[in-house]
N, C-alpha and C. Protein backbone atom coordinates (compact mmCIF):
# COMPACT_ATOMS: atom_id res chain seq x y z
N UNK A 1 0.82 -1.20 0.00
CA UNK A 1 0.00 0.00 0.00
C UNK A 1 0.86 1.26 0.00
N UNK A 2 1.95 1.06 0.60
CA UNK A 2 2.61 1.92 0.41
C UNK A 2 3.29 2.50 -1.12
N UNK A 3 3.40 1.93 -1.79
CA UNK A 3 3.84 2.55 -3.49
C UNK A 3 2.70 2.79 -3.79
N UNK A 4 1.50 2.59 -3.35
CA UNK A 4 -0.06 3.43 -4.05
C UNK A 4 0.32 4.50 -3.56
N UNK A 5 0.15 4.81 -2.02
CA UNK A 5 -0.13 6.17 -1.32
C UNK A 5 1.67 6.76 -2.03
N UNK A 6 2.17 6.54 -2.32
CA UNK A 6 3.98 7.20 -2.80
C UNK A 6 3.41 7.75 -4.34
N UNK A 7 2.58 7.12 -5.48
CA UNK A 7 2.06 7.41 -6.36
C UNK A 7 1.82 8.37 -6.83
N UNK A 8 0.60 8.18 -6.00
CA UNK A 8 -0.65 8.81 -5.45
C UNK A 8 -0.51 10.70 -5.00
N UNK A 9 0.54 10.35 -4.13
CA UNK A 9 1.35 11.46 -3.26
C UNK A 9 1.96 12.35 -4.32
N UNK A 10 2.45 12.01 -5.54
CA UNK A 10 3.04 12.53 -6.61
C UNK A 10 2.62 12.90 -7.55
N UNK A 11 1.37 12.47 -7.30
CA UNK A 11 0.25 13.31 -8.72
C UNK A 11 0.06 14.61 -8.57
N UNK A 12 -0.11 15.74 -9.79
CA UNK A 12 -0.12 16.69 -9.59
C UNK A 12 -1.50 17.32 -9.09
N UNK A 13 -1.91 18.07 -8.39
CA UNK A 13 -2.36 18.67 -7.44
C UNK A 13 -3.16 17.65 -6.40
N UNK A 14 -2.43 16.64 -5.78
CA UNK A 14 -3.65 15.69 -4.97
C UNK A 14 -3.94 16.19 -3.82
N UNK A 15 -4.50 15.82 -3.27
CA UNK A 15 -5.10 15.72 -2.07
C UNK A 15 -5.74 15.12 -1.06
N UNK A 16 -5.61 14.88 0.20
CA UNK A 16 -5.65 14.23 1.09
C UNK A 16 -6.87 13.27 0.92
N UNK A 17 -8.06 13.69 0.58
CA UNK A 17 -9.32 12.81 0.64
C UNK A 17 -8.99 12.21 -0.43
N UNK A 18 -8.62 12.57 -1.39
CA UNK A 18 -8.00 11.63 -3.12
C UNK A 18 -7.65 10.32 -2.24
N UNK A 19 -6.83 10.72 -1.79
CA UNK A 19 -5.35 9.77 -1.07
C UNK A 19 -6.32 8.97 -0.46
N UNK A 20 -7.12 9.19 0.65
CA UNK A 20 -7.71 8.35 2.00
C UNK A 20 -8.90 7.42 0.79
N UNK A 21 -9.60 7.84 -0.34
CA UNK A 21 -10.73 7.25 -0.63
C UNK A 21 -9.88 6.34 -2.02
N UNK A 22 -8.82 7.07 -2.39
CA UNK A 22 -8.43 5.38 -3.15
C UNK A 22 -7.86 4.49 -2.84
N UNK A 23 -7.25 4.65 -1.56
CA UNK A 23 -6.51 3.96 -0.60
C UNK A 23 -7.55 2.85 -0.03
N UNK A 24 -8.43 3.64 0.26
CA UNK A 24 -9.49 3.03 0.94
C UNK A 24 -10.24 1.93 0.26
N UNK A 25 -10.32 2.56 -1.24
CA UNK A 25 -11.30 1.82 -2.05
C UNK A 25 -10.31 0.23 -2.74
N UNK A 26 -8.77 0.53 -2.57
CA UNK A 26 -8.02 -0.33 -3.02
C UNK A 26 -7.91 -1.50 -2.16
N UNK A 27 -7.85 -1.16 -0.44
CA UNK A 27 -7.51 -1.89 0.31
C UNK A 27 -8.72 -3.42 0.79
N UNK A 28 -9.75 -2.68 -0.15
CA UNK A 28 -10.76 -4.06 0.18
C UNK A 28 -10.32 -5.32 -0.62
N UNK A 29 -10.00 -5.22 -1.38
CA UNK A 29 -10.01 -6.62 -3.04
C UNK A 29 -8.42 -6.39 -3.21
N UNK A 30 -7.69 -7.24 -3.20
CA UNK A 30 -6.43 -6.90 -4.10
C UNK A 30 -6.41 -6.95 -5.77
N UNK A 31 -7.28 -7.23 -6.10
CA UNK A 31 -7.63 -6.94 -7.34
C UNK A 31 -7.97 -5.21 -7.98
N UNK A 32 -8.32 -5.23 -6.74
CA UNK A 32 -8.47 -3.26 -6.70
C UNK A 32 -6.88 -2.74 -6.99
N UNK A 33 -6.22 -2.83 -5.69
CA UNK A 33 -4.73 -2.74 -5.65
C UNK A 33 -4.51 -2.64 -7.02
N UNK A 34 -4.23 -4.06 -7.69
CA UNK A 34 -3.31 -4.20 -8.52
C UNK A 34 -4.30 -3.65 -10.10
N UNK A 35 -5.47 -2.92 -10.06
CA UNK A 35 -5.76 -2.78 -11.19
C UNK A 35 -5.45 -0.79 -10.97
N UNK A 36 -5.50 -0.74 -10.06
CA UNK A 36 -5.05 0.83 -10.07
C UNK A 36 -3.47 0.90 -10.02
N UNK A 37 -2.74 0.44 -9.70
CA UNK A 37 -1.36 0.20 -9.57
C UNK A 37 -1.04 0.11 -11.27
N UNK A 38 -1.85 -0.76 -12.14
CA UNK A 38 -1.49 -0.87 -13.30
C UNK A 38 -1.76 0.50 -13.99
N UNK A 39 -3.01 0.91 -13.92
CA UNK A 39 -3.55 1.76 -14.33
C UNK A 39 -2.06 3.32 -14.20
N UNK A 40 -1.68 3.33 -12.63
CA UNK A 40 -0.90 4.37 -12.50
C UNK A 40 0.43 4.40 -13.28
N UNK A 41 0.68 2.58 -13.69
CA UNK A 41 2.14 2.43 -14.01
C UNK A 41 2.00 3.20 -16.09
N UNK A 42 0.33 2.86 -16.47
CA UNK A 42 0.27 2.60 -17.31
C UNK A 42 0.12 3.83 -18.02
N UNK A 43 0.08 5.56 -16.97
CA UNK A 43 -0.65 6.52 -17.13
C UNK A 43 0.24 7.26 -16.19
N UNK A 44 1.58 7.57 -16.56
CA UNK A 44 2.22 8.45 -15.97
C UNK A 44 2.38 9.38 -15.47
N UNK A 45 1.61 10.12 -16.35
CA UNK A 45 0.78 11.64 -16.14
C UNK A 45 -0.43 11.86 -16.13
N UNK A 46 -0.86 10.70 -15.63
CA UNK A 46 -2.23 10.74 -14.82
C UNK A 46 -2.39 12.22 -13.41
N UNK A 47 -4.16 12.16 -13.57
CA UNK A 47 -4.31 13.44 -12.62
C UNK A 47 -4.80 12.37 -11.57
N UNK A 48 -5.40 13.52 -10.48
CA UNK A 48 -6.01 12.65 -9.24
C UNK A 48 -7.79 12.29 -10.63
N UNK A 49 -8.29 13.28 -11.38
CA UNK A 49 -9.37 13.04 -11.61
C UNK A 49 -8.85 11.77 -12.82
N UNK A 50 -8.11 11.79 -13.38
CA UNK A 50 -8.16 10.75 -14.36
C UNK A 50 -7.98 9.35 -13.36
N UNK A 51 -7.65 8.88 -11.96
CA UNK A 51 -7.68 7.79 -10.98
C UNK A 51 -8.76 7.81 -10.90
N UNK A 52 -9.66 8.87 -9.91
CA UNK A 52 -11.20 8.84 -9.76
C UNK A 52 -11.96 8.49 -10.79
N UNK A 53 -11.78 8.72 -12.08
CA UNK A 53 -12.68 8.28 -13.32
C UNK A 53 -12.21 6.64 -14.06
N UNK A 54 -11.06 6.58 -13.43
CA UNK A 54 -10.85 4.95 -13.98
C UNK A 54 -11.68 4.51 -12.76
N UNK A 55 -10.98 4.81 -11.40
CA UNK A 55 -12.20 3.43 -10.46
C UNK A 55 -13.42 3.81 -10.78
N UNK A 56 -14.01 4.70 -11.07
CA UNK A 56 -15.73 5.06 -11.16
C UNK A 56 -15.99 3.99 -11.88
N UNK A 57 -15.32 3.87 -13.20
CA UNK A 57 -15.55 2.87 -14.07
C UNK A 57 -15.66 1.36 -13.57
N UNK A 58 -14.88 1.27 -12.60
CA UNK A 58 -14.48 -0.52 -12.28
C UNK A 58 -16.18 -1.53 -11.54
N UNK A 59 -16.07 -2.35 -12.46
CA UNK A 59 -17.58 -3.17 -12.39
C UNK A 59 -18.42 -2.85 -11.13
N UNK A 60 -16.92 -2.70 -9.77
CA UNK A 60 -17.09 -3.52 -8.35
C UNK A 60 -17.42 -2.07 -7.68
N UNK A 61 -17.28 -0.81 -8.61
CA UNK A 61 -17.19 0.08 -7.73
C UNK A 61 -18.12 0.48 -6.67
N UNK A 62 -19.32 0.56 -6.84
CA UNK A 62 -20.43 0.61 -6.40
C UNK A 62 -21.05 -0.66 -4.71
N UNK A 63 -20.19 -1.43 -5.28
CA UNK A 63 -20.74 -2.27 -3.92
C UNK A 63 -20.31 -2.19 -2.39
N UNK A 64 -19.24 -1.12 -2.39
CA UNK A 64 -18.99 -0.54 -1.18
C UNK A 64 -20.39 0.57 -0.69
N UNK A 65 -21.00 0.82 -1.60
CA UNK A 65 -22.23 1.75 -1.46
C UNK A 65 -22.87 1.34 -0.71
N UNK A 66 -23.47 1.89 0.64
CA UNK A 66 -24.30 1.21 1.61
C UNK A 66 -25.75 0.92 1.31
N UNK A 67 -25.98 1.86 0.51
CA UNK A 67 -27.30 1.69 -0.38
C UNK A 67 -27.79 0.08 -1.11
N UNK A 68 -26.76 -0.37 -1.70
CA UNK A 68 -26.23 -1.47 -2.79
C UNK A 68 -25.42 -2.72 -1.46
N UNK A 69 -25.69 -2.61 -0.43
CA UNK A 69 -25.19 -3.22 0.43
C UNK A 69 -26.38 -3.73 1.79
N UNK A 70 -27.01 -4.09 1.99
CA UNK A 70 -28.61 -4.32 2.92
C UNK A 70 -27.87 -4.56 4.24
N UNK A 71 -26.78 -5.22 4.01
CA UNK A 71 -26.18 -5.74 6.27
C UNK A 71 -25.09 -4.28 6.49
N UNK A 72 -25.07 -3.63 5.46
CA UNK A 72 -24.01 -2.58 6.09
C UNK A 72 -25.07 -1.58 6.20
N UNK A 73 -25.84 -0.83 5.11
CA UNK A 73 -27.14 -0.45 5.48
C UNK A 73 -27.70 -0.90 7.28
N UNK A 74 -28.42 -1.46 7.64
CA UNK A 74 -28.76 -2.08 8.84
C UNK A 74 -27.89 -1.36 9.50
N UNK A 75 -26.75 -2.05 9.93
CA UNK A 75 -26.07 -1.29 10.77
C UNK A 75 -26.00 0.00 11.62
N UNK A 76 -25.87 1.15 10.16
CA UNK A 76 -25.92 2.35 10.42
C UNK A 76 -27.56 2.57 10.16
């Protein structure tokens, strides 16, 4: 996780919530990890919005949504 957040950290203008919510969104699936990891290796001069618009895209993105989720819903 650490060479995401080192990345991440180096994109031009990021910022902290960038950092905490792809971090966040990577650390569930390692499949997450390693498809944004590719994505960053693959997109050098990637922005923070061109990261946010690749995961938007990713099949799985949505199922962290508590909405799209009924026992995490409950909970809160």
């Amino acid at each position: 996780m650490r060479e995401l957040e080192h990345k991440l950290n180096n994109l031009p203008n990021t910022y902290f919530d960038f950092i905490h919510g792809i971090t966040t969104y990577a650390n569930k699936k390692p499949e997450r990890y390693r498809a944004i990891m590719e994505f960053l290796n693959d997109n050098p001069n990637a922005t923070p919005s061109d990261v946010t618009g690749f995961v938007m895209t990713q099949p799985d993105f949505f199922e962290d949504d508590v909405r799209n989720n009924p026992t995490v819903a409950n909970v809160m």
